[in-house]
C-alpha atoms as a PDB file:
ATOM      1  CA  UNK A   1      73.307 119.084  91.025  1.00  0.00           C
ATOM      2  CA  UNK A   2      71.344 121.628  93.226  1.00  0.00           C
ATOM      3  CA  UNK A   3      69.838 118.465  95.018  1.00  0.00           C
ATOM      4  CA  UNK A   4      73.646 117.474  96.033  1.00  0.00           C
ATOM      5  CA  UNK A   5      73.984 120.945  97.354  1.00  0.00           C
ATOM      6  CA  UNK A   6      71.307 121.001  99.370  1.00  0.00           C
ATOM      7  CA  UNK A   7      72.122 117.984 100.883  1.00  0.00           C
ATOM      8  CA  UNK A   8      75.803 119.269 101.632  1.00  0.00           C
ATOM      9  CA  UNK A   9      73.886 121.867 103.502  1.00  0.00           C
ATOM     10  CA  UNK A  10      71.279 119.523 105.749  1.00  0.00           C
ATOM     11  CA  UNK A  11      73.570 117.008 106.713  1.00  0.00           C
ATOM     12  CA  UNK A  12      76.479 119.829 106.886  1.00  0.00           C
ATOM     13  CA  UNK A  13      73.969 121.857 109.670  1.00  0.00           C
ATOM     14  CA  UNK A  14      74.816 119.106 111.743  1.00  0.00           C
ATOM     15  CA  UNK A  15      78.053 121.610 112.369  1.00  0.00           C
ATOM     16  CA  UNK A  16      76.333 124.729 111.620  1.00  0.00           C
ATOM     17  CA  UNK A  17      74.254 124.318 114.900  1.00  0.00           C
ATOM     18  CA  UNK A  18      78.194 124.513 116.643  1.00  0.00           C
ATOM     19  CA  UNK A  19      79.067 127.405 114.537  1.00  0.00           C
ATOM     20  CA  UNK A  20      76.235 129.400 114.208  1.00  0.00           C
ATOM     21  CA  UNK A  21      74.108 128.236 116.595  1.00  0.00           C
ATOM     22  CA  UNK A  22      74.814 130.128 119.760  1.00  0.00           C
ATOM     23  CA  UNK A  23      74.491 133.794 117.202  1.00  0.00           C
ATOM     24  CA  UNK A  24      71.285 132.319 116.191  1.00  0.00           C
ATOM     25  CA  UNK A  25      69.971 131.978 119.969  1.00  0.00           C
ATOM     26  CA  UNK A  26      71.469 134.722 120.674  1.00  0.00           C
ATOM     27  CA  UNK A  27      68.957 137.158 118.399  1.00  0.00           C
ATOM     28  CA  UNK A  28      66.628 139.734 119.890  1.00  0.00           C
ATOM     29  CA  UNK A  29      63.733 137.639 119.416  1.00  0.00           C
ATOM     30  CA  UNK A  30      61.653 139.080 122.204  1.00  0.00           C
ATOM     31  CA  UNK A  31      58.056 138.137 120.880  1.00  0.00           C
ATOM     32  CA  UNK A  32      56.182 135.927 122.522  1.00  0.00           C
ATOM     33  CA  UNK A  33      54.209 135.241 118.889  1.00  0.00           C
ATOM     34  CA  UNK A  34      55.249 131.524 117.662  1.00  0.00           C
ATOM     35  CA  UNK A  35      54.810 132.819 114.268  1.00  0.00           C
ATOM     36  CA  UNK A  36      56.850 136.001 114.570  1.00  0.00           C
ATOM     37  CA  UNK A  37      59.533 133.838 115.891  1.00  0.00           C
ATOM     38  CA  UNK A  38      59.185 131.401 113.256  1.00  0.00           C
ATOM     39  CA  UNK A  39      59.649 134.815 110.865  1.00  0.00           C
ATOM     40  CA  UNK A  40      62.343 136.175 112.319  1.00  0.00           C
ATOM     41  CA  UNK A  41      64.265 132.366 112.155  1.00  0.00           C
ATOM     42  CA  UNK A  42      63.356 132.409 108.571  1.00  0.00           C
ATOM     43  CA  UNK A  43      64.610 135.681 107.375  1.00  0.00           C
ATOM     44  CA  UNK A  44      67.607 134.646 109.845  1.00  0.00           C
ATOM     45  CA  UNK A  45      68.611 131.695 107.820  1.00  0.00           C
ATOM     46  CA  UNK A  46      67.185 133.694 104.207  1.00  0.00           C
ATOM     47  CA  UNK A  47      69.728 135.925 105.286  1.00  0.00           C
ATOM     48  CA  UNK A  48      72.833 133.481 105.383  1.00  0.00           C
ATOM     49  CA  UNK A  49      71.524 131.695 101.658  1.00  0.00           C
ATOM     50  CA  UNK A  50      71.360 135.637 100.121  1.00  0.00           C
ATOM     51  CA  UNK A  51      75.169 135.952 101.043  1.00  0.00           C
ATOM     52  CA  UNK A  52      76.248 132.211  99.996  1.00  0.00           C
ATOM     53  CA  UNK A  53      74.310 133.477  96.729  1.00  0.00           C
ATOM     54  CA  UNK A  54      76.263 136.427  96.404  1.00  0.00           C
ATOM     55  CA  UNK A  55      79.526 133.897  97.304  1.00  0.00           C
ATOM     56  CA  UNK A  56      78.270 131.825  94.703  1.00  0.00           C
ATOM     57  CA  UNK A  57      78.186 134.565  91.771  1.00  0.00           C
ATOM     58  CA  UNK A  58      82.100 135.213  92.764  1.00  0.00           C
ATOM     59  CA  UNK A  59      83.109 131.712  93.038  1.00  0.00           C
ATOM     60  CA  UNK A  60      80.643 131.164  89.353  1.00  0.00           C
ATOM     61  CA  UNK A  61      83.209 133.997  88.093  1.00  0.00           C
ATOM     62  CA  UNK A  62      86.184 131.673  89.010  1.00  0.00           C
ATOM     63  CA  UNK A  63      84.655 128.249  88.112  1.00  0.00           C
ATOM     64  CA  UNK A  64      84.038 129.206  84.285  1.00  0.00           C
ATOM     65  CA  UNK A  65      87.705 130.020  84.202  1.00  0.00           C
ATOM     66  CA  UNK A  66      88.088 126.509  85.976  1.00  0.00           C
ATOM     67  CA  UNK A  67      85.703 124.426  83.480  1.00  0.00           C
ATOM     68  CA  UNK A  68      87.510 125.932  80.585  1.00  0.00           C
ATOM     69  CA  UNK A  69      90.779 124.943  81.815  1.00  0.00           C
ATOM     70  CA  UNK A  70      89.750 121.337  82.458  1.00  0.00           C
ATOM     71  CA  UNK A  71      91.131 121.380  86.264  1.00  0.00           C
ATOM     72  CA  UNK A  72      87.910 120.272  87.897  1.00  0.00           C
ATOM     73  CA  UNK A  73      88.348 116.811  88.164  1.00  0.00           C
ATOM     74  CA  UNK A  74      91.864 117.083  89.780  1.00  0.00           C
ATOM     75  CA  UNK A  75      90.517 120.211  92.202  1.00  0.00           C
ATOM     76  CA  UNK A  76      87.733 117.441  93.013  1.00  0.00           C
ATOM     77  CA  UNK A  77      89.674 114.723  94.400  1.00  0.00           C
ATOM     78  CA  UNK A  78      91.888 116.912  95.819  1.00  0.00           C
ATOM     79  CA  UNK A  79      89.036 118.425  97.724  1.00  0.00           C
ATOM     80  CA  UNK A  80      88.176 114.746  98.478  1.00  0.00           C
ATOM     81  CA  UNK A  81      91.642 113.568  99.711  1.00  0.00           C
ATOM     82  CA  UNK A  82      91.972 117.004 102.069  1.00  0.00           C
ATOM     83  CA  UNK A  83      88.296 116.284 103.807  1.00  0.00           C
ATOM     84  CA  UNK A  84      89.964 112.672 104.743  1.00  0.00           C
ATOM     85  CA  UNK A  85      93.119 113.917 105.793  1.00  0.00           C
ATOM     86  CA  UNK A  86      91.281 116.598 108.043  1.00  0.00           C
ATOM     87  CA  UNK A  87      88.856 113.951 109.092  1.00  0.00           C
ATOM     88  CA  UNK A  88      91.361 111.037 109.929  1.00  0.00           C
ATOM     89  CA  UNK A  89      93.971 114.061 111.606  1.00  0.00           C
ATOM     90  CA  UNK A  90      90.636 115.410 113.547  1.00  0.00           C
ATOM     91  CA  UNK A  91      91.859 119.024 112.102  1.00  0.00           C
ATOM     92  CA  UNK A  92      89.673 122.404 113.749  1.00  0.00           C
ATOM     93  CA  UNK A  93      89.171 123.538 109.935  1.00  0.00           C
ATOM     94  CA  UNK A  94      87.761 126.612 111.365  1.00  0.00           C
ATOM     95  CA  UNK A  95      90.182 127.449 113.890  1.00  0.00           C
ATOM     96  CA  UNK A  96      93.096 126.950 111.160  1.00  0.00           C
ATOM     97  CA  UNK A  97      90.989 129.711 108.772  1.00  0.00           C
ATOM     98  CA  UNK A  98      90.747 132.338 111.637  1.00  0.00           C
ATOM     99  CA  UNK A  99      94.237 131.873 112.277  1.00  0.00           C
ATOM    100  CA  UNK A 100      95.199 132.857 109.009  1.00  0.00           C
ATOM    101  CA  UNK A 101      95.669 137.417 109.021  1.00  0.00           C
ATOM    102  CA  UNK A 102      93.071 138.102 106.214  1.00  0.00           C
ATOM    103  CA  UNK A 103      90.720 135.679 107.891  1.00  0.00           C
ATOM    104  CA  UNK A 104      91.424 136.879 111.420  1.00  0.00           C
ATOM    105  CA  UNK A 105      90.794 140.593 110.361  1.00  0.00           C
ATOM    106  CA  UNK A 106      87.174 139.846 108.861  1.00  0.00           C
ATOM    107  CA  UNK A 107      86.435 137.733 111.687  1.00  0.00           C
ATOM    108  CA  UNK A 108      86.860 140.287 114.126  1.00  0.00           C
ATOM    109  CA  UNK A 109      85.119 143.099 111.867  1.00  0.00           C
ATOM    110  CA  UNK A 110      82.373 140.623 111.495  1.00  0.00           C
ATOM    111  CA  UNK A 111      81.807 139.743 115.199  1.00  0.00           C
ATOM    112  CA  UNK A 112      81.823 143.666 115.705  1.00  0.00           C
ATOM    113  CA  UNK A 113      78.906 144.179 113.629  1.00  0.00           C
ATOM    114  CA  UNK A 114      77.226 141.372 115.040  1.00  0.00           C
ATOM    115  CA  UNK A 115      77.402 142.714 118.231  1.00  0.00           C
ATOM    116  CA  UNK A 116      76.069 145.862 117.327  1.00  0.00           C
ATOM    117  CA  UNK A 117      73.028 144.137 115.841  1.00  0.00           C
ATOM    118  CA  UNK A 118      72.198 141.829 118.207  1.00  0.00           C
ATOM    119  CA  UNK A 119      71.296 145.004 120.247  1.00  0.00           C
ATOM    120  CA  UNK A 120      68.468 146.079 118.056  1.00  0.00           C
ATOM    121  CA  UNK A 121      64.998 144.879 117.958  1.00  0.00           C
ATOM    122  CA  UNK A 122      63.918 145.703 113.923  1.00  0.00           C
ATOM    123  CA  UNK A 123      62.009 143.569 112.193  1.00  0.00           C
ATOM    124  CA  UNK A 124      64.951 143.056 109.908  1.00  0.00           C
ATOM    125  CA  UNK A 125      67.293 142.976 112.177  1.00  0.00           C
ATOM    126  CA  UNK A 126      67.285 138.983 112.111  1.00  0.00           C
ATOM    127  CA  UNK A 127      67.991 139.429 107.920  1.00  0.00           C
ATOM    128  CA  UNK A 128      71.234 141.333 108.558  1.00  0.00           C
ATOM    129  CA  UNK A 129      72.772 139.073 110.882  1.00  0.00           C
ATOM    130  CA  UNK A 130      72.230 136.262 108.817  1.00  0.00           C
ATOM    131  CA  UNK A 131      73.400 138.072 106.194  1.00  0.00           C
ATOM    132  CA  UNK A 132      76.787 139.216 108.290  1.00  0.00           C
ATOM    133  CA  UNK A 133      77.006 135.812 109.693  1.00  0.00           C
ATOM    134  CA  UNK A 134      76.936 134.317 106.025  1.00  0.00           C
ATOM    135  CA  UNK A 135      80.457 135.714 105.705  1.00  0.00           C
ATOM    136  CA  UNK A 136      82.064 133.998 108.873  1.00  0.00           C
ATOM    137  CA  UNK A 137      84.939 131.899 108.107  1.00  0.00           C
ATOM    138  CA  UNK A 138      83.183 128.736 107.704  1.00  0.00           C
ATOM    139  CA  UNK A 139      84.918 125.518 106.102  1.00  0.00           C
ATOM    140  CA  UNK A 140      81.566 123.930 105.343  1.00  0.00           C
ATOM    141  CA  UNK A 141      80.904 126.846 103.085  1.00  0.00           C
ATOM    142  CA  UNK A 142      84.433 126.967 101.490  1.00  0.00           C
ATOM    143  CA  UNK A 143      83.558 122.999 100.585  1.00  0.00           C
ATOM    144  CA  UNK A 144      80.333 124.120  99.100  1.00  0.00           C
ATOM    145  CA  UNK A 145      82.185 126.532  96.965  1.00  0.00           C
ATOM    146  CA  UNK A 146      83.915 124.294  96.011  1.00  0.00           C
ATOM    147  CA  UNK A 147      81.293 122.324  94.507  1.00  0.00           C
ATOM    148  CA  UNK A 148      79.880 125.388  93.036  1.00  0.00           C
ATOM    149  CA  UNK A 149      82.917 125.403  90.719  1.00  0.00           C
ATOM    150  CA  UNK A 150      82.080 123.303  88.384  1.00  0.00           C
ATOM    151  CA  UNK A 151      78.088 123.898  88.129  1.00  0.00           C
ATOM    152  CA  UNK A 152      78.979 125.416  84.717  1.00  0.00           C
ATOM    153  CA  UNK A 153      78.337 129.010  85.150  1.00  0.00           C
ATOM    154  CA  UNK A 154      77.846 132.073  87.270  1.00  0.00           C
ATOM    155  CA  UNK A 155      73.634 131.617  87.089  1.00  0.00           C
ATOM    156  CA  UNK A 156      74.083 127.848  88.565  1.00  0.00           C
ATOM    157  CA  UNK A 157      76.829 128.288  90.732  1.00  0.00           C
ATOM    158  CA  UNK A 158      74.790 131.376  92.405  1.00  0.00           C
ATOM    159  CA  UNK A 159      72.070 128.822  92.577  1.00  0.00           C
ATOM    160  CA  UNK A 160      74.437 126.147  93.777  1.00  0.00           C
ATOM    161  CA  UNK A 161      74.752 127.907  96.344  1.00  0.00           C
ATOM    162  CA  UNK A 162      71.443 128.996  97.814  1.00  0.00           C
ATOM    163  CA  UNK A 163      70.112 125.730  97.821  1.00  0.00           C
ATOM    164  CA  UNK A 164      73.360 124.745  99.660  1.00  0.00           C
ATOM    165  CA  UNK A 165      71.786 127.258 102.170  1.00  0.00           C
ATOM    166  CA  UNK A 166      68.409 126.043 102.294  1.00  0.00           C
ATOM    167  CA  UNK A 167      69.531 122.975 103.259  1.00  0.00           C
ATOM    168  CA  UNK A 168      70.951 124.205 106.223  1.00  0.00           C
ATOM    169  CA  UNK A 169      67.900 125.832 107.101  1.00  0.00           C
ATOM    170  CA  UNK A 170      65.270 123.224 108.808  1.00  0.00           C
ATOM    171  CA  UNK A 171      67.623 121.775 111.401  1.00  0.00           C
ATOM    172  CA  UNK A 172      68.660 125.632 112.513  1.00  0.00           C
ATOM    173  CA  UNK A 173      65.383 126.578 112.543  1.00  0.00           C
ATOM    174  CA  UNK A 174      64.358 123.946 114.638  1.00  0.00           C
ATOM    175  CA  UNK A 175      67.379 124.665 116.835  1.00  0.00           C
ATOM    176  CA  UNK A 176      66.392 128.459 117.445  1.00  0.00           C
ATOM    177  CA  UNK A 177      62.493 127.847 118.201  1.00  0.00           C
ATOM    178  CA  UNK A 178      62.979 125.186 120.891  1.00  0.00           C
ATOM    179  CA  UNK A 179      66.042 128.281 122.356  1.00  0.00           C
ATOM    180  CA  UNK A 180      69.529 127.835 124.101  1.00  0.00           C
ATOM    181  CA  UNK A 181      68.565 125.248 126.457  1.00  0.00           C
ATOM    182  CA  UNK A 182      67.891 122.879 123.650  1.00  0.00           C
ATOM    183  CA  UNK A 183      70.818 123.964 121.825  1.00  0.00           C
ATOM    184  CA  UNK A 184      73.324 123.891 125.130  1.00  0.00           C
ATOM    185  CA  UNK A 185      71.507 119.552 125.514  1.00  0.00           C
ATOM    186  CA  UNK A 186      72.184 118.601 121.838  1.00  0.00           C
ATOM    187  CA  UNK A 187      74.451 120.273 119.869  1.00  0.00           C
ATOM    188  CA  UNK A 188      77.334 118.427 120.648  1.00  0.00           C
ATOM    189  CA  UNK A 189      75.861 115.042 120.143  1.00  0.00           C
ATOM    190  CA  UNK A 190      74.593 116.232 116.687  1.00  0.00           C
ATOM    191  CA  UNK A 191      78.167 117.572 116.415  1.00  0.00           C
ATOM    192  CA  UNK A 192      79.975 113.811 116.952  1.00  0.00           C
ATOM    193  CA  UNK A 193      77.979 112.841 113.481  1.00  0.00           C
ATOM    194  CA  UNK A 194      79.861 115.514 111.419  1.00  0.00           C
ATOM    195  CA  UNK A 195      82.994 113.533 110.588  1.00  0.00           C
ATOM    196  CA  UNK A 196      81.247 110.657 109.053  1.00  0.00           C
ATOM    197  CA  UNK A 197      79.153 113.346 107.231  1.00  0.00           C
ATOM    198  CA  UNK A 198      82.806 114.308 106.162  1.00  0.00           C
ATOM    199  CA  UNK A 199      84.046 110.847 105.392  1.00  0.00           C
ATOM    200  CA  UNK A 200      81.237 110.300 103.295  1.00  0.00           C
ATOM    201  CA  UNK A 201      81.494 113.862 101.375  1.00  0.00           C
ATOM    202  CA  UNK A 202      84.903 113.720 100.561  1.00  0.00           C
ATOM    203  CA  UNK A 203      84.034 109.953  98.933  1.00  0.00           C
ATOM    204  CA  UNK A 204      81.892 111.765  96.847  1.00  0.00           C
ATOM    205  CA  UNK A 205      84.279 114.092  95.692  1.00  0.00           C
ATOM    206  CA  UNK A 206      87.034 111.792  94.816  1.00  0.00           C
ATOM    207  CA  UNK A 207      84.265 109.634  92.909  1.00  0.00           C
ATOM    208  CA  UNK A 208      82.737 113.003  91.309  1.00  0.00           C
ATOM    209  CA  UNK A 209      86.525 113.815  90.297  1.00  0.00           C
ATOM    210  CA  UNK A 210      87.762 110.367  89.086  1.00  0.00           C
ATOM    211  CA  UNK A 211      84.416 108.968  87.125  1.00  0.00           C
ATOM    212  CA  UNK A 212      84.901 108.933  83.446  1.00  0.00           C
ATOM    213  CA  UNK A 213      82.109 110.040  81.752  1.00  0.00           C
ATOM    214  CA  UNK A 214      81.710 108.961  77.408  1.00  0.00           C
ATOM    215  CA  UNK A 215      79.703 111.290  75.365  1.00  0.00           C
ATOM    216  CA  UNK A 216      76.323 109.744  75.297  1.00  0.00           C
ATOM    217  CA  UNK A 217      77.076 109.287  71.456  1.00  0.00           C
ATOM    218  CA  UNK A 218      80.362 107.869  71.782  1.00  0.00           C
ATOM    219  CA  UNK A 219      79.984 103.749  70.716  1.00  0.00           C
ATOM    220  CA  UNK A 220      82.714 101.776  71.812  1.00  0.00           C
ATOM    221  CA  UNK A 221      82.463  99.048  69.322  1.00  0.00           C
ATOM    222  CA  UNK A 222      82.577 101.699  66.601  1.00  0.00           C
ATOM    223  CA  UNK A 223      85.608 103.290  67.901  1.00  0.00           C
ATOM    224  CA  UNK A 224      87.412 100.410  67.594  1.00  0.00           C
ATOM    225  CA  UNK A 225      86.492  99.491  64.072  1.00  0.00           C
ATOM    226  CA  UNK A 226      88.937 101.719  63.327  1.00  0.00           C
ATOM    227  CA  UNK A 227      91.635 101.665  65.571  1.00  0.00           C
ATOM    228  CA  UNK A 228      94.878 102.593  63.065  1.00  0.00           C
ATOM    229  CA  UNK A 229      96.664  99.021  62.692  1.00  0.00           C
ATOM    230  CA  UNK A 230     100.735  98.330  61.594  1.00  0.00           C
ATOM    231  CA  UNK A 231     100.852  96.235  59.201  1.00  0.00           C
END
C-alpha cells in the first residue's frame, strides 16, 4: 500500500516540477556549498511530505467513516472514471480548483506567505515553504487523498501520505540543484508524460475498486455443498 503511494508521488512529480517547480527555484538558496543546497532541497521537499502527513491524519479521520460504510470501492472507480474523463477532455484540474471561492481565497493567502518567505535567508526558511506550498491546490494531492481513504486508519493514511511525498522528492530535488535553466529546458517535456501517468492511474483505480476479493478462508467448493435446493 505505501509502495503504491509512493509511486503515485514519483511518477506524479512528473507534474509537480510544473506546479511547484518554479517556487522551488525560486528559494533563497544563496550558498555556494553543494551540500547546503542539497539541505536546503531536502528540508524543502520534507517540508511538503510533513503537511501531506498532516492532510493525511484529516483525510484518515474521514476514511474510517468511509471503510465502515463500505463506499470505497464505488468512491474508487469513480475516482478512476473522473481521471479518464479529465484525461481524454485534457481538463486544467488545477485551474478548475482555484477557480472554485474557498480554493481561490487560500490560494491567494498562500502565495502571500510565500512571498514573504522567499525574502528570507534562515536556515529553515526552505522547511516553511515547503510546508506552505504543501497546501496549494494541487489535484495530484487530492488523488492521493484519495487513496489514503481506504488505508484503514488515521496511523496509515498519515503514512499513506508521506510516502506519497517522498516519492515526489528525487525528481524535484534533482530539478532544484541543476536551477531554473534546467527547469525552464525540461519541464514541459517531462510535463507531456503526465496524462499517460493519468491514464494508467485511473486504471488502477477502477481495478482497485471493482476486484473482488474472497476471504482467504472462504472455499468455493464448500460453499456450494450447501447451496439451499427446492425440492
Amino acid at each position: 500500500m505505501f509502495w503504491t503511494a509512493f509511486t503515485i508521488g514519483l511518477f506524479g512529480s512528473l507534474h509537480c516540477i510544473g506546479m511547484c517547480g518554479p517556487i522551488a527555484v525560486a528559494m533563497p538558496m544563496t550558498t555556494t556549498n553543494r551540500w547546503q543546497l542539497v539541505s536546503n532541497s531536502l528540508l524543502y521537499n520534507l517540508g511538503r511530505a510533513i503537511t501531506y502527513s498532516l492532510l493525511g491524519i484529516f483525510i484518515g479521520v474521514i476514511g474510517e467513516g468511509i471503510l465502515f460504510a463500505g463506499l470505497q470501492k464505488g468512491l474508487s472507480i469513480f475516482t478512476g472514471i473522473t481521471l479518464l474523463i479529465i484525461v481524454f477532455f485534457s481538463i486544467n484540474l488545477e485551474r478548475k480548483i482555484i477557480a472554485l471561492p474557498f480554493f481561490h481565497q487560500l490560494f491567494f493567502k498562500l502565495k502571500v506567505q510565500l512571498a514573504k518567505l522567499l525574502k528570507k535567508t534562515s536556515q529553515w526558511t526552505s522547511l516553511s515553504i515547503g510546508m506552505l506550498n504543501g497546501l496549494l491546490p494541487c489535484g495530484l494531492v487530492y488523488l492521493a487523498m484519495v487513496g489514503a481513504l481506504s488505508a484503514g486508519s488515521i496511523l496509515e493514511s498519515s503514512l499513506y501520505m508521506f510516502c506519497f511525498g517522498l516519492g515526489t522528492m528525487p525528481l524535484m530535488v534533482i530539478f532544484i540543484l541543476l536551477g531554473k535553466g534546467t527547469h525552464q529546458k525540461y519541464s514541459v517535456q517531462l510535463q507531456q508524460l503526465y496524462p499517460a501517468f493519468l491514464s494508467v492511474l485511473a486504471l488502477w483505480f477502477i481495478y482497485r475498486g471493482a476486484h473482488f476479493y474472497l476471504p482467504p478462508d472462504f472455499k468455493l467448493s464448500a460453499a456450494l455443498e450447501y447451496i439451499p435446493m427446492c425440492h
